[in-house]
Protein backbone atom coordinates (compact mmCIF):
# COMPACT_ATOMS: atom_id res chain seq x y z
CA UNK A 1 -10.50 25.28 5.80
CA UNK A 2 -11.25 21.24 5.22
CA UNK A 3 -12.95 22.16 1.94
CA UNK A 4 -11.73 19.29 -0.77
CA UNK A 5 -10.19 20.16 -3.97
CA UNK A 6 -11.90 18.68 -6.63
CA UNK A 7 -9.66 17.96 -9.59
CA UNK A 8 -8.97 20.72 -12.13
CA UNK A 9 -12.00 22.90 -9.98
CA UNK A 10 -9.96 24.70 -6.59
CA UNK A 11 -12.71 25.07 -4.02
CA UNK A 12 -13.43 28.83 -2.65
CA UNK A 13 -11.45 28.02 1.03
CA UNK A 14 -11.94 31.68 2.02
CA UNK A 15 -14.96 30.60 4.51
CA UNK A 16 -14.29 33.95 5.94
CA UNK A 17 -15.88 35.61 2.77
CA UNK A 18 -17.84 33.07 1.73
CA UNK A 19 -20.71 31.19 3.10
CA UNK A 20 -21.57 27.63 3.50
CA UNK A 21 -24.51 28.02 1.85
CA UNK A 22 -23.25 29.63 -1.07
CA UNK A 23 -20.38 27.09 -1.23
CA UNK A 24 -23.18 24.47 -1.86
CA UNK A 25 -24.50 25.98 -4.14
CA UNK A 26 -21.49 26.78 -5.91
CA UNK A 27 -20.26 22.98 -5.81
CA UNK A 28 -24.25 22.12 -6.82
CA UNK A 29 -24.14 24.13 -9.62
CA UNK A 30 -20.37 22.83 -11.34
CA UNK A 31 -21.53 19.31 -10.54
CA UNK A 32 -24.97 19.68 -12.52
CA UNK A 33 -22.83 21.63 -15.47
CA UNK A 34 -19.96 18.77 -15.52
CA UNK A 35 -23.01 15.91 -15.36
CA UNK A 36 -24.77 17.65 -17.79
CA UNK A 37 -21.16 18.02 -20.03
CA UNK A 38 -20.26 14.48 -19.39
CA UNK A 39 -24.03 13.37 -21.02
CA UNK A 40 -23.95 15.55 -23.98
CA UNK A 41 -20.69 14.25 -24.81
């Protein structure tokens, strides 16, 4: 629990099953894809 939302992209709260470390990595890897979206557009 206390993971954010991000808008239109629900955040994995299950830390039970899931890492922190893979969380980061998770929220790393959307962020790069929506930057790299946002400059191709």
């Amino acid at each position: 629990m206390g993971v954010p939302v991000m808008k239109g992209h629900p955040v994995i709260v299950l830390s039970s099953s899931f890492s922190a470390k893979s969380i980061m990595i998770h929220f790393y890897t959307w962020q790069k894809y929506k930057n790299e979206k946002r400059a191709t557009r």
